[in-house]
Protein backbone atom coordinates (compact mmCIF):
# COMPACT_ATOMS: atom_id res chain seq x y z
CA UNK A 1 0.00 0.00 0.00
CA UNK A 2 1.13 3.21 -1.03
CA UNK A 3 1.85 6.50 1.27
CA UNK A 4 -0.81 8.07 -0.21
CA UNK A 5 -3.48 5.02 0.29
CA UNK A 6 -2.57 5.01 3.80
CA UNK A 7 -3.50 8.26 4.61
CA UNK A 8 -6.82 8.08 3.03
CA UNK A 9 -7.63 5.06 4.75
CA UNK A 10 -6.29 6.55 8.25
CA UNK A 11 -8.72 9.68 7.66
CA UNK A 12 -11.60 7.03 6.87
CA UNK A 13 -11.08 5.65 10.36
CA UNK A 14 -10.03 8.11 12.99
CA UNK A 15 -11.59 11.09 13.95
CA UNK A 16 -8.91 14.03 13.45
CA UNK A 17 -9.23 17.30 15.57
CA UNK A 18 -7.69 19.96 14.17
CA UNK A 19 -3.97 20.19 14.98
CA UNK A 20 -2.39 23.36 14.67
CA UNK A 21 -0.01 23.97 11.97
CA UNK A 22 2.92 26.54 12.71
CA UNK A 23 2.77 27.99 9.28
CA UNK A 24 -0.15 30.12 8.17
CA UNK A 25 -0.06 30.82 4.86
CA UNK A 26 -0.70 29.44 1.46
CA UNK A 27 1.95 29.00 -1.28
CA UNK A 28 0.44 28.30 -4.51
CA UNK A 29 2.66 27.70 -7.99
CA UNK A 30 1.54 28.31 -11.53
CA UNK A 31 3.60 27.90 -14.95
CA UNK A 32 2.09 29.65 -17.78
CA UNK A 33 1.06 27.41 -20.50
CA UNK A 34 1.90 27.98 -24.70
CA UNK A 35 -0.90 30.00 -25.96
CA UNK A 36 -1.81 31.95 -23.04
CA UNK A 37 -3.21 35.59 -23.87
CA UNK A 38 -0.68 38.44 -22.55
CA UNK A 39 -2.79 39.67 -20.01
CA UNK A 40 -2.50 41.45 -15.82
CA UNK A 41 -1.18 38.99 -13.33
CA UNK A 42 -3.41 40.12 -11.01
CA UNK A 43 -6.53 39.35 -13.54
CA UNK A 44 -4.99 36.28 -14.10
CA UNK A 45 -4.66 34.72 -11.07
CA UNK A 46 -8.36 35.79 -10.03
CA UNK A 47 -9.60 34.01 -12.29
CA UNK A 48 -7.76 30.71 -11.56
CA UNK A 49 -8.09 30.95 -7.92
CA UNK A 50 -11.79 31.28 -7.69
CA UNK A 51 -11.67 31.31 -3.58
CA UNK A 52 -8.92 34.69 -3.83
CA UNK A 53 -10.22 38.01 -4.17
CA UNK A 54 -8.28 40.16 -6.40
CA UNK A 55 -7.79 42.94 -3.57
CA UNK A 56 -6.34 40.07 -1.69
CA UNK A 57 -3.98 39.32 -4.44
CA UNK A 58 -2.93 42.85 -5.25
CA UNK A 59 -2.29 43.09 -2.07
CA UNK A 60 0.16 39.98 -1.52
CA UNK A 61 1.84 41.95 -5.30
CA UNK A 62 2.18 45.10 -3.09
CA UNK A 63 3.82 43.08 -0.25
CA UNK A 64 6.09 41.40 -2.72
CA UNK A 65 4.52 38.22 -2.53
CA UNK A 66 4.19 37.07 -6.36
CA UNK A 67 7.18 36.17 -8.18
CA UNK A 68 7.77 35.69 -11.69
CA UNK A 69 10.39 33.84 -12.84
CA UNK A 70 11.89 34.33 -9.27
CA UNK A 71 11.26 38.07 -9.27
CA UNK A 72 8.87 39.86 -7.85
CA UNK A 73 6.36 41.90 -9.95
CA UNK A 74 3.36 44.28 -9.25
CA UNK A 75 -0.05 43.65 -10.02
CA UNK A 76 -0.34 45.10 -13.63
CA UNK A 77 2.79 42.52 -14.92
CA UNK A 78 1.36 40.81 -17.95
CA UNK A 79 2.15 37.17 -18.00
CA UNK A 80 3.22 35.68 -20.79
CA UNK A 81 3.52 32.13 -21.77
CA UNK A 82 6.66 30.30 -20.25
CA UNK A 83 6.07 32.17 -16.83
CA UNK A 84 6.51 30.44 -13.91
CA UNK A 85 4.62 32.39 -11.55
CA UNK A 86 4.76 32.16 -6.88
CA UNK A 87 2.41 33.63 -4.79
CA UNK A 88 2.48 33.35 -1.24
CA UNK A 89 -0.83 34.41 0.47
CA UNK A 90 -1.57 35.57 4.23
CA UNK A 91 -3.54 32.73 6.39
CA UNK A 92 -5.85 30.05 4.68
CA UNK A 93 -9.58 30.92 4.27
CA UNK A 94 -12.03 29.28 7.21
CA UNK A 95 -15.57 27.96 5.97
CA UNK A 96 -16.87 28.30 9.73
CA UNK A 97 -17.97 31.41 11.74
CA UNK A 98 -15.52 32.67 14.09
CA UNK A 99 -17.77 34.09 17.06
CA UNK A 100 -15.69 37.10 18.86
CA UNK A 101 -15.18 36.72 22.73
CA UNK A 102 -14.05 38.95 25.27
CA UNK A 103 -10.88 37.51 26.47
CA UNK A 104 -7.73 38.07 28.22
CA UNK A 105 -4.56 38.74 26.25
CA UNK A 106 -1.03 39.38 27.14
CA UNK A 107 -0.06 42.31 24.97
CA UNK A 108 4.12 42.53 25.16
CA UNK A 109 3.95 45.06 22.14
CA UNK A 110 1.39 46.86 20.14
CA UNK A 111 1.28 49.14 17.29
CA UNK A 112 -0.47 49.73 14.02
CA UNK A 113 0.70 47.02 12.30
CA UNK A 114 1.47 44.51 14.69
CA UNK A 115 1.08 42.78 18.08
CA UNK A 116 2.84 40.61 20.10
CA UNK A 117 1.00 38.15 22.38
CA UNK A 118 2.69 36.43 25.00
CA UNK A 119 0.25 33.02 24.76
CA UNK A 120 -0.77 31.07 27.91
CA UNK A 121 -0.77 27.73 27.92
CA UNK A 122 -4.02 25.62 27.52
CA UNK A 123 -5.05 28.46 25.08
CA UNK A 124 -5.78 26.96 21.16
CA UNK A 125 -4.80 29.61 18.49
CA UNK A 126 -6.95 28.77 15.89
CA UNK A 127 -10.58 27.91 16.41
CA UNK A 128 -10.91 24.10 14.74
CA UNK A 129 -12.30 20.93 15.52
CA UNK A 130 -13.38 20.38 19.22
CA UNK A 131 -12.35 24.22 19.81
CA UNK A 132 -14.26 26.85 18.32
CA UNK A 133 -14.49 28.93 20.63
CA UNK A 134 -12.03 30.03 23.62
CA UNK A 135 -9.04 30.78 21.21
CA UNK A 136 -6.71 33.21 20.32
CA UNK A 137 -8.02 33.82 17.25
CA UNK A 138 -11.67 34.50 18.99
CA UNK A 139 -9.90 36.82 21.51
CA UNK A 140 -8.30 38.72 18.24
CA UNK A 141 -11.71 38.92 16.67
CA UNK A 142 -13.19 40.99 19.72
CA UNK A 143 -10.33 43.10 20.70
CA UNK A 144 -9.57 44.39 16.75
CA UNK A 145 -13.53 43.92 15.47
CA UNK A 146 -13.14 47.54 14.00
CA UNK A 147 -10.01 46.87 11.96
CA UNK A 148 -10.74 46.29 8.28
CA UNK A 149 -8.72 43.04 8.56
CA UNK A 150 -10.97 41.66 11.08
CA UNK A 151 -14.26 43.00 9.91
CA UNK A 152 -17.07 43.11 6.98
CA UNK A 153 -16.06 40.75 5.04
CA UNK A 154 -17.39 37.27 4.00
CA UNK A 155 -17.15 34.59 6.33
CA UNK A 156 -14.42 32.80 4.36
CA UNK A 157 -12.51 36.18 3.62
CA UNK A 158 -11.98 36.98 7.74
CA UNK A 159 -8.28 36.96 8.11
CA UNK A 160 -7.14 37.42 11.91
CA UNK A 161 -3.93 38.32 11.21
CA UNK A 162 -1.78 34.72 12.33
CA UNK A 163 0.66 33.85 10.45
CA UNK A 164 2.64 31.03 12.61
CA UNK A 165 1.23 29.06 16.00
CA UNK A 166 2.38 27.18 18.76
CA UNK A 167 0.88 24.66 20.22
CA UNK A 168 -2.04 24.47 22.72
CA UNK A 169 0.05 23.78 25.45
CA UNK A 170 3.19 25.30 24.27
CA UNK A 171 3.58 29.16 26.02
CA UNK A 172 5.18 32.22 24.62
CA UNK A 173 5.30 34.62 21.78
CA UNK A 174 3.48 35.17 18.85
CA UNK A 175 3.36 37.94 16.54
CA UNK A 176 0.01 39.03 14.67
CA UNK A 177 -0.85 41.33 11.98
CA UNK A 178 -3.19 44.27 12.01
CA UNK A 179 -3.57 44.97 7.92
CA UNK A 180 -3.36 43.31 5.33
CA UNK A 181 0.21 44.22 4.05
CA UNK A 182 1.85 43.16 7.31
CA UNK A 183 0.33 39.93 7.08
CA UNK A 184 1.31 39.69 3.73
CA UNK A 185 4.97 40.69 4.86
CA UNK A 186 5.17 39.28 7.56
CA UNK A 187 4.14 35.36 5.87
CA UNK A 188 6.92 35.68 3.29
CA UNK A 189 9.27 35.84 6.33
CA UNK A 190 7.81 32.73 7.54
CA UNK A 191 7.51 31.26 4.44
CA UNK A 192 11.28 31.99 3.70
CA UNK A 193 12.38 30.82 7.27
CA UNK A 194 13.99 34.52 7.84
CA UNK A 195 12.55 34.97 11.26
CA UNK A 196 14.85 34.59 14.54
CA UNK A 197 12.67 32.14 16.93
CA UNK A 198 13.90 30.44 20.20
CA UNK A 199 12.31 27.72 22.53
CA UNK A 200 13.20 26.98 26.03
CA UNK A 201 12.66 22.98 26.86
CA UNK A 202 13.10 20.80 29.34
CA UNK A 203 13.82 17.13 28.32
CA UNK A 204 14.10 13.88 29.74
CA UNK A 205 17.74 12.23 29.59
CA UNK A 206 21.44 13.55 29.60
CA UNK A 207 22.29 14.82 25.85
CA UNK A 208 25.92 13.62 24.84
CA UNK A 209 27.03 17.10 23.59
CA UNK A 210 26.73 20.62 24.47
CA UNK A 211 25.44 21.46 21.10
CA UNK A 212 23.57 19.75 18.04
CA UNK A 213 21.41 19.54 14.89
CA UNK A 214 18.32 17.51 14.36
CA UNK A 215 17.83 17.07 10.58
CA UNK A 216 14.31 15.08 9.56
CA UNK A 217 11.12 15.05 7.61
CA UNK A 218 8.33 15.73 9.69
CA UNK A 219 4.63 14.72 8.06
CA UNK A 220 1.63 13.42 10.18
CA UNK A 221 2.08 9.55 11.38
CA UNK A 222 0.95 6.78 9.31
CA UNK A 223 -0.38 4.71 12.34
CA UNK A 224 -1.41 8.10 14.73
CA UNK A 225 -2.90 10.41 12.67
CA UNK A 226 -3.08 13.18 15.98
CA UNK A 227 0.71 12.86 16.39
CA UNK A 228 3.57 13.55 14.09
CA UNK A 229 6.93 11.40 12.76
CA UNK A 230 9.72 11.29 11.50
CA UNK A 231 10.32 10.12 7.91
CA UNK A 232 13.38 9.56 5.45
CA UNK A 233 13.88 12.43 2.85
CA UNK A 234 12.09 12.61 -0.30
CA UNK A 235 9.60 9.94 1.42
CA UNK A 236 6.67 11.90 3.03
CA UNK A 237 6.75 15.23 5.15
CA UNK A 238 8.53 18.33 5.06
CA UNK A 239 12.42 18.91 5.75
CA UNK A 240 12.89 20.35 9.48
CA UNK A 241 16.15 21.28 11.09
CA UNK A 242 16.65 21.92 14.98
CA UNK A 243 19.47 23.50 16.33
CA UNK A 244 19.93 22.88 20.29
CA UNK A 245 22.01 23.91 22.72
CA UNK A 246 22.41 22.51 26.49
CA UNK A 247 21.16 25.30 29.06
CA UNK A 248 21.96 23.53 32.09
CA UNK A 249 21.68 19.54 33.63
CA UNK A 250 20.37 18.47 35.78
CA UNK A 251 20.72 15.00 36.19
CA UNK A 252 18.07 13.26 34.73
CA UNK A 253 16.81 15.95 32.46
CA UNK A 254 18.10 19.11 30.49
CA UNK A 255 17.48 22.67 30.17
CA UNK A 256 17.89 23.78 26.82
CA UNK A 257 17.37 25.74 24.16
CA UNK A 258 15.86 24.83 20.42
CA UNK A 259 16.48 27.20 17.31
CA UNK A 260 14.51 26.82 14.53
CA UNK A 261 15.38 27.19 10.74
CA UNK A 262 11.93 25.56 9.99
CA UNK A 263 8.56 25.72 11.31
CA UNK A 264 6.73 22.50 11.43
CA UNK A 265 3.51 20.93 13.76
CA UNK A 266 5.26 19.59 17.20
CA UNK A 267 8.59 20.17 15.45
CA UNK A 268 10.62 20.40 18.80
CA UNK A 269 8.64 17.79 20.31
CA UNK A 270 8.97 14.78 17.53
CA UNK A 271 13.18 15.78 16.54
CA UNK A 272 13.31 15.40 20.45
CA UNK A 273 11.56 12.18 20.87
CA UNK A 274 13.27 11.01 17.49
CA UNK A 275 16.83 11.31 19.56
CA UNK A 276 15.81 9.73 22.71
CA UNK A 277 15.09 12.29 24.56
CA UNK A 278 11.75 13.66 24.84
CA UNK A 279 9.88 16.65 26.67
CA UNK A 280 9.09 16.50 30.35
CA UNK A 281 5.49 15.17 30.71
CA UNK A 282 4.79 15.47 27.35
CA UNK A 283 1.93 12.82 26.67
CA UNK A 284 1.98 12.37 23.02
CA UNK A 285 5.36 11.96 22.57
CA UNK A 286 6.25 9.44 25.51
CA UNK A 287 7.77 12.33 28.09
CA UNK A 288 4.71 11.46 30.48
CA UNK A 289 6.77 8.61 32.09
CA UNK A 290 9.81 8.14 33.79
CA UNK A 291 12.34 7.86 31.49
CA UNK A 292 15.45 8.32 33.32
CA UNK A 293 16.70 7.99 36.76
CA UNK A 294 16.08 5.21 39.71
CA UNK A 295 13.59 2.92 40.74
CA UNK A 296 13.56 4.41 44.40
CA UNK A 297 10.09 5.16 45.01
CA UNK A 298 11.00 8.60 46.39
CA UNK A 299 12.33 9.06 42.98
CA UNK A 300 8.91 8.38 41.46
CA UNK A 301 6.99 10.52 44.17
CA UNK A 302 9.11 13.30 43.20
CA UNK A 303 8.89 13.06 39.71
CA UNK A 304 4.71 12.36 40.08
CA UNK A 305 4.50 16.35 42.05
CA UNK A 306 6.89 17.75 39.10
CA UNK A 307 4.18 16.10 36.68
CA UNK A 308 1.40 17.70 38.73
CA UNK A 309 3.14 21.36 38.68
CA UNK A 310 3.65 21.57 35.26
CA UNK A 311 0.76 19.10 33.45
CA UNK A 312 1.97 19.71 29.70
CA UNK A 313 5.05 19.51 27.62
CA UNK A 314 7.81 21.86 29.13
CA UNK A 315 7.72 23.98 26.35
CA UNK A 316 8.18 27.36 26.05
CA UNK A 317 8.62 30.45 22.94
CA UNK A 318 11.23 32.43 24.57
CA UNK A 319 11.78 34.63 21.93
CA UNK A 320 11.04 35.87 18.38
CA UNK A 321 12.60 38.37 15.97
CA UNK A 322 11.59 39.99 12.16
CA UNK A 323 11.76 42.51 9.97
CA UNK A 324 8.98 44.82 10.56
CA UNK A 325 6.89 45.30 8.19
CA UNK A 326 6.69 49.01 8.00
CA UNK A 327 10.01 50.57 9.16
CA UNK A 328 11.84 47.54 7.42
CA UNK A 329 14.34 47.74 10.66
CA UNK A 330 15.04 44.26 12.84
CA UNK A 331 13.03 43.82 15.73
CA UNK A 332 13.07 41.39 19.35
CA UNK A 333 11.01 40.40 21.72
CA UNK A 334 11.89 38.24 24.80
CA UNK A 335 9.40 36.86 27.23
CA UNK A 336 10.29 35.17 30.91
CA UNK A 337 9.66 31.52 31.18
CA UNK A 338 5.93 30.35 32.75
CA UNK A 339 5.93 30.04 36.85
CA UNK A 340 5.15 26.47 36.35
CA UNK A 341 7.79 25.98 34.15
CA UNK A 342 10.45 27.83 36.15
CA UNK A 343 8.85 25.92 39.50
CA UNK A 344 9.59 23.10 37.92
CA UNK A 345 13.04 23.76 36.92
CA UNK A 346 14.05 24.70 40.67
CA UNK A 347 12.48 21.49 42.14
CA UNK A 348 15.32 19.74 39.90
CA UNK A 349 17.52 21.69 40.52
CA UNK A 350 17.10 21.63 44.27
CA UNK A 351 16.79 17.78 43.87
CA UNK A 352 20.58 17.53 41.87
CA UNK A 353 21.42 19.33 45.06
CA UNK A 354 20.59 17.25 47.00
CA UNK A 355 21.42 13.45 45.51
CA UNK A 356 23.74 11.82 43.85
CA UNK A 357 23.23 11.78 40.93
């Protein structure tokens, strides 16, 4: 049975909720056939992308989102026949209502373009299957209702401004867009893997070196369809690479610190698992157990309360840097580590102090 066979037959059987994706945009490529009428780029692509306004494809032009040929063109380029045309578009279109709620945010920066939300954990970012309501994207909705991004428009137009997520139980930063020509800019960065993003982890076993790379394919499981895998290149899945380096030990788990030059689903969480060493309490990926350390049942109390402090994957965006999409100049954002994360931390750290490890 083929790749391709087994994934239809795993989304006959299992019921998939909606798991969240890191990259939100679309990437769509065309190649200009002989024969093809000179005509706007803009008109063009309207018309064979019925689901794409052509404001929202000028728009991606004016961000410098459409390449021909691997340049980038305005709206009124005429295409001609041999053209091998890219367009990257801002978020994917939803064909569900998206009901605005009053709630909580932490704002770390704001201005007219852009905001920066620091995300708590437990909090979905895109409403989806089992979670339409509750999410980031809900608490957007309500908070920017009068912003022509968020507004008036069909229900399948509404773009809330995300253009990368992190998981529901994954803290930290996350940048959003206001308008539609940051969101726009602010996609090709992600698209092109130019943004500066840094994770803070804690992880079950001792790693051999101070420093490494995970290199592997990353596509949805063939036997889990709610978890991820690894797979060999050119296979199935998309190429990821983590870069890690060792914060601190501890014993039977590490500190450290994951660098991304790609941004896939759980990427952090399956290259980690894939090496032996997966996230503290992390249930889909094995981290939920003890997988270091000694069979001394104070051992396994201990580890039980650290479980209890911090019930999720100890994961955390520490910090995030692009080009802003206005002012064109570099900008980063840092955020402090959760209390249950850092709570955590000290409880191993006091308990290295402590034992012999």
């Amino acid at each position: 049975m083929s790749v391709a066979e087994i994934l239809i037959e795993n989304e006959e059987n299992l019921q998939i909720e909606n798991l969240e994706e890191t990259e939100l945009f679309e990437h769509f490529r065309f190649v200009i056939e002989k024969g093809q009428a000179i005509t706007r780029i803009d008109k063009l692509l309207a018309n064979r992308m019925a689901s794409t306004s052509r404001t929202r494809i000028q728009n991606a032009a004016e961000a410098g989102n459409i390449l021909v040929n691997d340049r980038s063109v305005k709206s009124n380029y005429k295409v001609k026949p041999g053209d091998i045309i890219s367009i990257v578009l801002s978020f994917p279109k939803t064909d569900f209502e998206i009901i605005p709620q009053d709630i909580p945010l932490d704002i770390v920066y704001e201005d007219d373009d852009l905001v920066i939300v620091n995300k708590e954990a437990g909090m979905v970012v895109h409403p989806g299957f089992g979670n339409f309501e509750g999410t980031l994207v809900n608490a957007l909705l309500y908070r920017f209702q009068q912003l022509p991004l968020f507004k008036d428009k069909p229900i399948d137009e509404i773009r809330p401004g995300l253009v990368h997520r992190i998981d529901k139980n994954t803290t930290g930063l996350l940048v959003i867009a206001k308008n539609e020509i940051a969101a726009n800019k602010l996609a090709k960065q992600f698209f092109e893997h130019t943004c500066k993003r840094s994770y803070i982890a804690l992880i079950w076993g001792n790693l051999p070196e101070d420093t490494g790379t995970i290199i592997g394919n990353i596509g949805r499981s063939l036997k889990n369809r709610k978890v991820m895998d690894i797979f060999p290149e050119g296979d199935y899945g998309k190429e990821a690479i983590t870069h890690y380096k060792v914060i601190e030990r501890l014993g039977y788990v590490n500190v450290i610190e994951c660098r991304l030059e790609t941004g896939r689903t759980h990427q952090i969480r399956v290259h980690m698992k894939s090496i032996g060493h997966p996230l503290f309490n992390d249930s889909e990926y094995g981290g939920d157990k003890i997988i270091k350390g000694t069979t001394f049942s104070k051992y396994k109390q201990f580890v039980e309360n650290c479980f209890q402090i911090i019930p999720r994957q100890a994961l955390h965006a520490k910090s995030l840097g692009f080009i802003h999409p206005t002012t064109n100049k570099e900008i980063f954002f840092e955020s402090e580590l959760p209390a249950d994360m850092k709570l955590c931390i000290e409880k191993w750290q006091n308990y290295c102090g402590n034992e012999n490890l």
